[in-house]
C-alpha atoms as a PDB file:
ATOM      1  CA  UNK A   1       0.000   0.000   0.000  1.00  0.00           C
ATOM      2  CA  UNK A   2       0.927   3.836  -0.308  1.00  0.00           C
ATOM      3  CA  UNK A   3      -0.169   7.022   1.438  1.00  0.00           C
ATOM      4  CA  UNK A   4      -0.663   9.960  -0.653  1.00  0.00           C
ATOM      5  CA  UNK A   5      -2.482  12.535   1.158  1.00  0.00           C
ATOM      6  CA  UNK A   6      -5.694  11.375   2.313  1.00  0.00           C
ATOM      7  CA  UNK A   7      -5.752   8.532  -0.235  1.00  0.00           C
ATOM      8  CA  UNK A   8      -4.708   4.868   0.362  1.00  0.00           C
ATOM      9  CA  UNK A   9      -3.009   3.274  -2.954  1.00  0.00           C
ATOM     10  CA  UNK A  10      -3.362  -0.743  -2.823  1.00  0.00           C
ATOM     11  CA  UNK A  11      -1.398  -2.808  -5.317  1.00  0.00           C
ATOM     12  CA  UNK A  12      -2.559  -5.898  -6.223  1.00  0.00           C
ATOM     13  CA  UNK A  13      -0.544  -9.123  -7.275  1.00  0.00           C
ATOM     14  CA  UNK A  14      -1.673 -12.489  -9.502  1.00  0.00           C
ATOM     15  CA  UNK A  15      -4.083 -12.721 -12.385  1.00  0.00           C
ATOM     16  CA  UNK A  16      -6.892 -10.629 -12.885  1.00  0.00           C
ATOM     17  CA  UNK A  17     -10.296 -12.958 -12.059  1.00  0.00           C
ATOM     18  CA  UNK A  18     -13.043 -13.595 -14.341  1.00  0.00           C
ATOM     19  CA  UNK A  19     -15.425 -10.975 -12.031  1.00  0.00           C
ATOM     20  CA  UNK A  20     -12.999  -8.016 -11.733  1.00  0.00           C
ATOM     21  CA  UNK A  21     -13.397  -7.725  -8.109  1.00  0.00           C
ATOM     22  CA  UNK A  22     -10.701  -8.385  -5.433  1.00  0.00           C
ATOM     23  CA  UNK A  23     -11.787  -8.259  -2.042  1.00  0.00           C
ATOM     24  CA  UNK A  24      -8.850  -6.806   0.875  1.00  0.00           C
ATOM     25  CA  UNK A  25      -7.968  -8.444   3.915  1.00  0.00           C
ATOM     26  CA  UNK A  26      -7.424  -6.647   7.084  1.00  0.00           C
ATOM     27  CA  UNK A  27      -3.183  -7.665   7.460  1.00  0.00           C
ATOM     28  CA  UNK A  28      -3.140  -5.456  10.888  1.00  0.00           C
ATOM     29  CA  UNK A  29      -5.115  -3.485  12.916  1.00  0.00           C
ATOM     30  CA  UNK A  30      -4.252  -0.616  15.156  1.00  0.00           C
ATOM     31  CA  UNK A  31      -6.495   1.760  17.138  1.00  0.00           C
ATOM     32  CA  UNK A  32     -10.820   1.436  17.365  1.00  0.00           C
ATOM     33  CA  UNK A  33     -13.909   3.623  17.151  1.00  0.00           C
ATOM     34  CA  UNK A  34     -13.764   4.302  20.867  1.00  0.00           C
ATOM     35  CA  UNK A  35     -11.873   3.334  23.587  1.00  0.00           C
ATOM     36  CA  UNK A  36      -8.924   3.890  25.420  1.00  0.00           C
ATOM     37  CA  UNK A  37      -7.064   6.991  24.261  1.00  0.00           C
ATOM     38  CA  UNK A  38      -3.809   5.131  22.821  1.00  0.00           C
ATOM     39  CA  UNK A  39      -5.885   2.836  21.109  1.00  0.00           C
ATOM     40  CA  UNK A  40      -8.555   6.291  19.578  1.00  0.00           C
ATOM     41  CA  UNK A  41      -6.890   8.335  16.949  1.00  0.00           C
ATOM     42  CA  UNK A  42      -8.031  12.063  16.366  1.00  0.00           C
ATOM     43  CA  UNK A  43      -6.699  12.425  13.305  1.00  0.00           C
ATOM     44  CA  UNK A  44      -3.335  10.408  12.278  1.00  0.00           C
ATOM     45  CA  UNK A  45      -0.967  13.228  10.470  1.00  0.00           C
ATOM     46  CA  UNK A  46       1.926  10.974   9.950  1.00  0.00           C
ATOM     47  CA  UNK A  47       3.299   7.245  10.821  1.00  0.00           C
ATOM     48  CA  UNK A  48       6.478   5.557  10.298  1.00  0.00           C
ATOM     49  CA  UNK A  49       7.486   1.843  10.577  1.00  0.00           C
ATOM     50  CA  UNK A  50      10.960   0.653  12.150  1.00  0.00           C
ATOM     51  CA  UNK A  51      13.047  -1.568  10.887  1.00  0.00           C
ATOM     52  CA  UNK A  52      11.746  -4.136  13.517  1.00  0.00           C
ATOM     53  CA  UNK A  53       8.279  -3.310  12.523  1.00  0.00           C
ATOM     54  CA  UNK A  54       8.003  -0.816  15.619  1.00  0.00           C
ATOM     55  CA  UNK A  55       5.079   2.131  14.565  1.00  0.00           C
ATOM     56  CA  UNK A  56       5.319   5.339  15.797  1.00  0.00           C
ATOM     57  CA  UNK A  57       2.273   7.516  15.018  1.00  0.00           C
ATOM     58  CA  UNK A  58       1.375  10.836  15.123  1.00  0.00           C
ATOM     59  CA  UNK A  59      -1.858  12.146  16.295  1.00  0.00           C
ATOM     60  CA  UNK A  60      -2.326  15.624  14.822  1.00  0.00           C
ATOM     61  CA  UNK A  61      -5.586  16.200  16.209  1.00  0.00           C
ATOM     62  CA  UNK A  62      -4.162  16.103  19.881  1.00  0.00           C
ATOM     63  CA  UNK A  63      -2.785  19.448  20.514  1.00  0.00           C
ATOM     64  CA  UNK A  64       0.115  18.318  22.660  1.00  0.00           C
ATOM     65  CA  UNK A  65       1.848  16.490  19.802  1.00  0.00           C
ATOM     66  CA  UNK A  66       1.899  12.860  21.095  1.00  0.00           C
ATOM     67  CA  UNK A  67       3.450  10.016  19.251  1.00  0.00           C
ATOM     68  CA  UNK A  68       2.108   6.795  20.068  1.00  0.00           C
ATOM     69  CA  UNK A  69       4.087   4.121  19.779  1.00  0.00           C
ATOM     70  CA  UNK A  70       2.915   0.162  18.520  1.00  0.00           C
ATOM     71  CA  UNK A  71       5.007  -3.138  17.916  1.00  0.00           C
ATOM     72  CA  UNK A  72       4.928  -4.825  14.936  1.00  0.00           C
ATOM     73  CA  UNK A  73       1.666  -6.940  16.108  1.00  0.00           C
ATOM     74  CA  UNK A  74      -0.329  -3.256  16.601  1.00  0.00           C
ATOM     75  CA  UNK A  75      -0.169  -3.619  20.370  1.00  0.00           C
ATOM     76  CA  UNK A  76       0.214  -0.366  22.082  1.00  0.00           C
ATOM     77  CA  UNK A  77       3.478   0.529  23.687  1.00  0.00           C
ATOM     78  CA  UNK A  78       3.709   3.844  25.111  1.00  0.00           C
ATOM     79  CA  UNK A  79       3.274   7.704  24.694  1.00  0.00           C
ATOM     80  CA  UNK A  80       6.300   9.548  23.446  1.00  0.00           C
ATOM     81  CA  UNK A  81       6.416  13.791  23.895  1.00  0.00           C
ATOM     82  CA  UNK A  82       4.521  16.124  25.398  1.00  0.00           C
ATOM     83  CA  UNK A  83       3.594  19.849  25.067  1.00  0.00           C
END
């Protein structure tokens, strides 16, 4: 997948079926509707994946300007900055 702006790019791989439709599967999920609030996102203005699969995103909605930090299974870690 790719990020452009608010738009999600998904490539695809293998042969084209008969019905033209392909159907995604959820690979990983971080965050909910409602909840806890390092599992609710405001509004996500940036992420970035480690090496080891580690995500660090950024909340821009919050105005403290938290990054929350995930491992590579989505499970939350901790908060990193503050105001």
């Amino acid at each position: 997948t790719e990020q452009r702006g608010d738009t999600t790019f998904v490539r695809i791989s293998g042969g084209v079926p008969d019905s033209l439709v392909r159907t995604l599967e959820t690979e990983l999920r971080v965050g909910q509707a409602e909840g806890s609030d390092e599992l609710t996102f405001g509004r996500i203005g940036g992420m970035l994946v480690g090496s080891d699969g580690t995500m660090y995103v950024y909340d821009a909605h919050q105005t403290t300007g938290l990054f929350r930090m995930y491992d590579a299974n989505g499970a939350f870690l901790r908060t990193l900055g503050a105001k």
